[in-house]
N, C-alpha and C. Protein backbone atom coordinates (compact mmCIF):
# COMPACT_ATOMS: atom_id res chain seq x y z
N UNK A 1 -13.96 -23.73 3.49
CA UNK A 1 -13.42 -22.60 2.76
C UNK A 1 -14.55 -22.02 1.90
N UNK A 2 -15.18 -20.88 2.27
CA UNK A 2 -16.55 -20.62 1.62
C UNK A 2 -15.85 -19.06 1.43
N UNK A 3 -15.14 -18.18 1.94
CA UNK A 3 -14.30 -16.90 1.61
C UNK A 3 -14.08 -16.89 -0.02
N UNK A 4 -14.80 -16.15 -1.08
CA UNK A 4 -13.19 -15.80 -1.96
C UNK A 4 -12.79 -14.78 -2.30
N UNK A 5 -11.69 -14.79 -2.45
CA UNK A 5 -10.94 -13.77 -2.77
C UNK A 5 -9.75 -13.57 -4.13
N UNK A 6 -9.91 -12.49 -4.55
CA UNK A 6 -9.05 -12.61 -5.80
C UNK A 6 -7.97 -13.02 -5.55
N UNK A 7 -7.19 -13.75 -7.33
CA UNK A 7 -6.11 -14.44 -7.02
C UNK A 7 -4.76 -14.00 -6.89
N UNK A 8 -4.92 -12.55 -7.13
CA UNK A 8 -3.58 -11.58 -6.00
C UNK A 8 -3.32 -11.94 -5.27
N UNK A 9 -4.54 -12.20 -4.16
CA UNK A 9 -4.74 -12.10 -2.83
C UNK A 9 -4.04 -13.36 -2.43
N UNK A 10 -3.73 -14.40 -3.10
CA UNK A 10 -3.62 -15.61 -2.63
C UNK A 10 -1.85 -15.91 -2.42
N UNK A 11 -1.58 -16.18 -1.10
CA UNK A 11 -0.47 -16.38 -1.06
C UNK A 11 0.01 -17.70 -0.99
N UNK A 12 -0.45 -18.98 -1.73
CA UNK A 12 -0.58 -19.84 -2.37
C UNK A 12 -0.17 -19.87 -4.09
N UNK A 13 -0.69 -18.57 -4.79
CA UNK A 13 0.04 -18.66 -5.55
C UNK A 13 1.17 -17.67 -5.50
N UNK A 14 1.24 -17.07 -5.52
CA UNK A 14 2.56 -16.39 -5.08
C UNK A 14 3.74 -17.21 -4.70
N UNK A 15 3.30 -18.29 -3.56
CA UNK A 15 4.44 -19.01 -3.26
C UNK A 15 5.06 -20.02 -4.11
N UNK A 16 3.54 -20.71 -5.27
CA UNK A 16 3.86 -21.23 -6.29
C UNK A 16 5.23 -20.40 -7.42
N UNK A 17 4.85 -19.25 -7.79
CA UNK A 17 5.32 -18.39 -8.46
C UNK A 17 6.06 -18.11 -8.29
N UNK A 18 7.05 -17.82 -6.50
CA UNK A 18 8.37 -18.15 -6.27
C UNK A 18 8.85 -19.60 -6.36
N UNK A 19 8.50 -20.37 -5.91
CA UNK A 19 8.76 -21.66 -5.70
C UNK A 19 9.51 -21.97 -7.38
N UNK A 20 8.32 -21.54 -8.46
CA UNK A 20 9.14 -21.67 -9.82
C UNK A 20 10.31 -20.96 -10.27
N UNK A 21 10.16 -19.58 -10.11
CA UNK A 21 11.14 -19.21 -10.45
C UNK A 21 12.27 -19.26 -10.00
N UNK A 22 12.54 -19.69 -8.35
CA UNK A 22 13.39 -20.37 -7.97
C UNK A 22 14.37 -20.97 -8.17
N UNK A 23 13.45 -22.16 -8.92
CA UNK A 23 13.83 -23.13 -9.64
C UNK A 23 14.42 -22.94 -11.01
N UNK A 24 14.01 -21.91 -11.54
CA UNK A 24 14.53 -21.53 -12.86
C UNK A 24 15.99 -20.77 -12.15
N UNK A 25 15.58 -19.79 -11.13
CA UNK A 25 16.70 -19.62 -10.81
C UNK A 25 18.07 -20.30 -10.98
N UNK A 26 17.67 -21.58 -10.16
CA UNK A 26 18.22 -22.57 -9.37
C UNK A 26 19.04 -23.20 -10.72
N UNK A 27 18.72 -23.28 -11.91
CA UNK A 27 18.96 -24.12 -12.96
C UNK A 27 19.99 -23.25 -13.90
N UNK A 28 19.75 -21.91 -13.47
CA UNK A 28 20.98 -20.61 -14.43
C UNK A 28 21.91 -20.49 -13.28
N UNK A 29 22.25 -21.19 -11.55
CA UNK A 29 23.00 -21.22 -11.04
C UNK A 29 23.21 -20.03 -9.97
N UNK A 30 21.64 -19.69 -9.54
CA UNK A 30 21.69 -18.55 -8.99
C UNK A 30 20.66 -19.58 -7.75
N UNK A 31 21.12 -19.33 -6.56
CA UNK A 31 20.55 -19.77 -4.88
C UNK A 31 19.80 -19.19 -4.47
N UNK A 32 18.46 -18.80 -4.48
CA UNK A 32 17.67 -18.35 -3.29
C UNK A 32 17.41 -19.34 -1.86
N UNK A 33 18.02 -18.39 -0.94
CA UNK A 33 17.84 -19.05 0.40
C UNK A 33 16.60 -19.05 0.98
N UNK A 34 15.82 -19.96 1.99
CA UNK A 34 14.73 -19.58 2.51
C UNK A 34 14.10 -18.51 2.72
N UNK A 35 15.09 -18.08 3.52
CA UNK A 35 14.09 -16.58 3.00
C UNK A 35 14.19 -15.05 2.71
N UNK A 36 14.97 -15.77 1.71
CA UNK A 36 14.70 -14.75 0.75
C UNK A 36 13.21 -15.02 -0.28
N UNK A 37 13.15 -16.12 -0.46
CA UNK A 37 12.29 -16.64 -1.03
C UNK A 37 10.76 -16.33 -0.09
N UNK A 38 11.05 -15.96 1.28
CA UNK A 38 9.58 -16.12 2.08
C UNK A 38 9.84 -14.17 2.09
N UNK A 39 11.07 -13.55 2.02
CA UNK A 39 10.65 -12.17 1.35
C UNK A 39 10.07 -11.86 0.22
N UNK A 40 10.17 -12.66 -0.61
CA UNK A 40 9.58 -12.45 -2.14
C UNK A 40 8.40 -12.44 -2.03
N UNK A 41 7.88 -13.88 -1.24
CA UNK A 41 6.53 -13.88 -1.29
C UNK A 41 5.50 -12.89 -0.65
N UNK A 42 6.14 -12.63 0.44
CA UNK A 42 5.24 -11.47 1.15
C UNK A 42 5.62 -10.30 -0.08
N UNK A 43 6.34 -9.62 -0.45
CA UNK A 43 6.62 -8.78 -1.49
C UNK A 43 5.49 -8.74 -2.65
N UNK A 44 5.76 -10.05 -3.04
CA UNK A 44 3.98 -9.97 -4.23
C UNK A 44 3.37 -10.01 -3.79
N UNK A 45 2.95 -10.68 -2.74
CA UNK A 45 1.63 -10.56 -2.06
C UNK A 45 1.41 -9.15 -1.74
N UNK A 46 1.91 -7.82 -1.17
CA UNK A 46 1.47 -7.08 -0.97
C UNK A 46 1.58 -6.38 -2.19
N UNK A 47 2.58 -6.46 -3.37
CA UNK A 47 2.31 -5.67 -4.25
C UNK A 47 0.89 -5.93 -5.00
N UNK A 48 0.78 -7.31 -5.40
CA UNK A 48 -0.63 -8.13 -6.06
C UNK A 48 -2.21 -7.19 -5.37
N UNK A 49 -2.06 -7.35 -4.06
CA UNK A 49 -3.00 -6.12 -2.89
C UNK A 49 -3.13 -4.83 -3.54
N UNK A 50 -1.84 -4.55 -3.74
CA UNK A 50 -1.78 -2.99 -3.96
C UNK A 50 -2.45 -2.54 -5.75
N UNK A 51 -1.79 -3.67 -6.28
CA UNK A 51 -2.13 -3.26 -7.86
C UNK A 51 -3.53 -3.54 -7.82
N UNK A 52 -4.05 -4.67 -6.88
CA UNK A 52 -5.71 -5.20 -7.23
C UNK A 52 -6.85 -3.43 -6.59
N UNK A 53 -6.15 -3.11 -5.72
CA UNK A 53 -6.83 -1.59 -5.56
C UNK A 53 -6.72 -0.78 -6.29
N UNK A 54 -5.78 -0.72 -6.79
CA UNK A 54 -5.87 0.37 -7.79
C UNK A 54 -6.38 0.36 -9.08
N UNK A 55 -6.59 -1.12 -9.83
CA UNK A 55 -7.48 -1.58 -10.72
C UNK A 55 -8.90 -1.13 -10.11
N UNK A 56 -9.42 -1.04 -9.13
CA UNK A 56 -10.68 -1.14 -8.46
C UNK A 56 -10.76 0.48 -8.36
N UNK A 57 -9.85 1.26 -8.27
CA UNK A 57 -10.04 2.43 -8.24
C UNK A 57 -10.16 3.29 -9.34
N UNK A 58 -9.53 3.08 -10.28
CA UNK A 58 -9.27 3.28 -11.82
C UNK A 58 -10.41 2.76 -12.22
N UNK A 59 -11.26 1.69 -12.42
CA UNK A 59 -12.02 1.01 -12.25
C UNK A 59 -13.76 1.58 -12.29
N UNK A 60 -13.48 2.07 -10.55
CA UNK A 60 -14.28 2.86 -10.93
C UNK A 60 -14.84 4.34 -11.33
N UNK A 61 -13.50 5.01 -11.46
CA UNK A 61 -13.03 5.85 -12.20
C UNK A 61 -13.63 6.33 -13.52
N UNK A 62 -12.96 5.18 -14.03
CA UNK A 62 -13.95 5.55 -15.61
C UNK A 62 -15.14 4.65 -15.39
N UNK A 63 -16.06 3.87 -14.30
CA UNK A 63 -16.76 3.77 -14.74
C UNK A 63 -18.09 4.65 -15.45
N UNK A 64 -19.25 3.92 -15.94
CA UNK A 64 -20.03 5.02 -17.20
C UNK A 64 -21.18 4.83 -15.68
N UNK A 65 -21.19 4.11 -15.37
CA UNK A 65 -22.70 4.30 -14.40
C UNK A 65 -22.35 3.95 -13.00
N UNK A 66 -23.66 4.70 -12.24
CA UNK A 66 -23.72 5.09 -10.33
C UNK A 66 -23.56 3.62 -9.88
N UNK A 67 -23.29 4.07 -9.32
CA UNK A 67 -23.07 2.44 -8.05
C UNK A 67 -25.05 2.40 -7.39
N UNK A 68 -25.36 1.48 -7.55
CA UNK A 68 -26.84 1.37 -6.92
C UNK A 68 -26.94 1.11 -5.92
C-alpha cells in the first residue's frame, strides 16, 4: 500500500462512521439494515469526493500565488 489518498477518499472510514452511528442508532431503537447501511456508505463516500474538490477548487481560487 504505497497510494495515498485523502481521508474522504477512504471508504474504510466512512464505513467506520456508519458502522458507529449505527450503533448509536441501534441503542435510540432505530434498525439500519445491511444495506442501507452499504447505501450510506457509498453516499459519503461520494459526497466526502465531492466536498474534497471543491475545497481544491475554492482552494485554488483564492489562492495568492501561480502554480509553478
Amino acid at each position: 500500500m504505497t497510494d495515498i489518498k485523502p481521508w474522504w477518499r477512504s471508504r474504510t472510514l466512512w464505513g467506520a462512521i456508519v458502522t458507529l452511528a449505527a450503533s448509536a442508532l441501534g441503542l435510540a431503537g432505530i434498525d439500519l439494515g445491511d444495506a442501507d447501511r452499504e447505501a450510506l456508505i457509498d453516499l459519503l463516500s461520494a459526497l466526502g469526493a465531492t466536498l474534497g474538490g471543491l475545497v481544491a477548487i475554492i482552494g485554488r481560487l483564492a489562492a495568492k500565488h501561480r502554480i509553478g
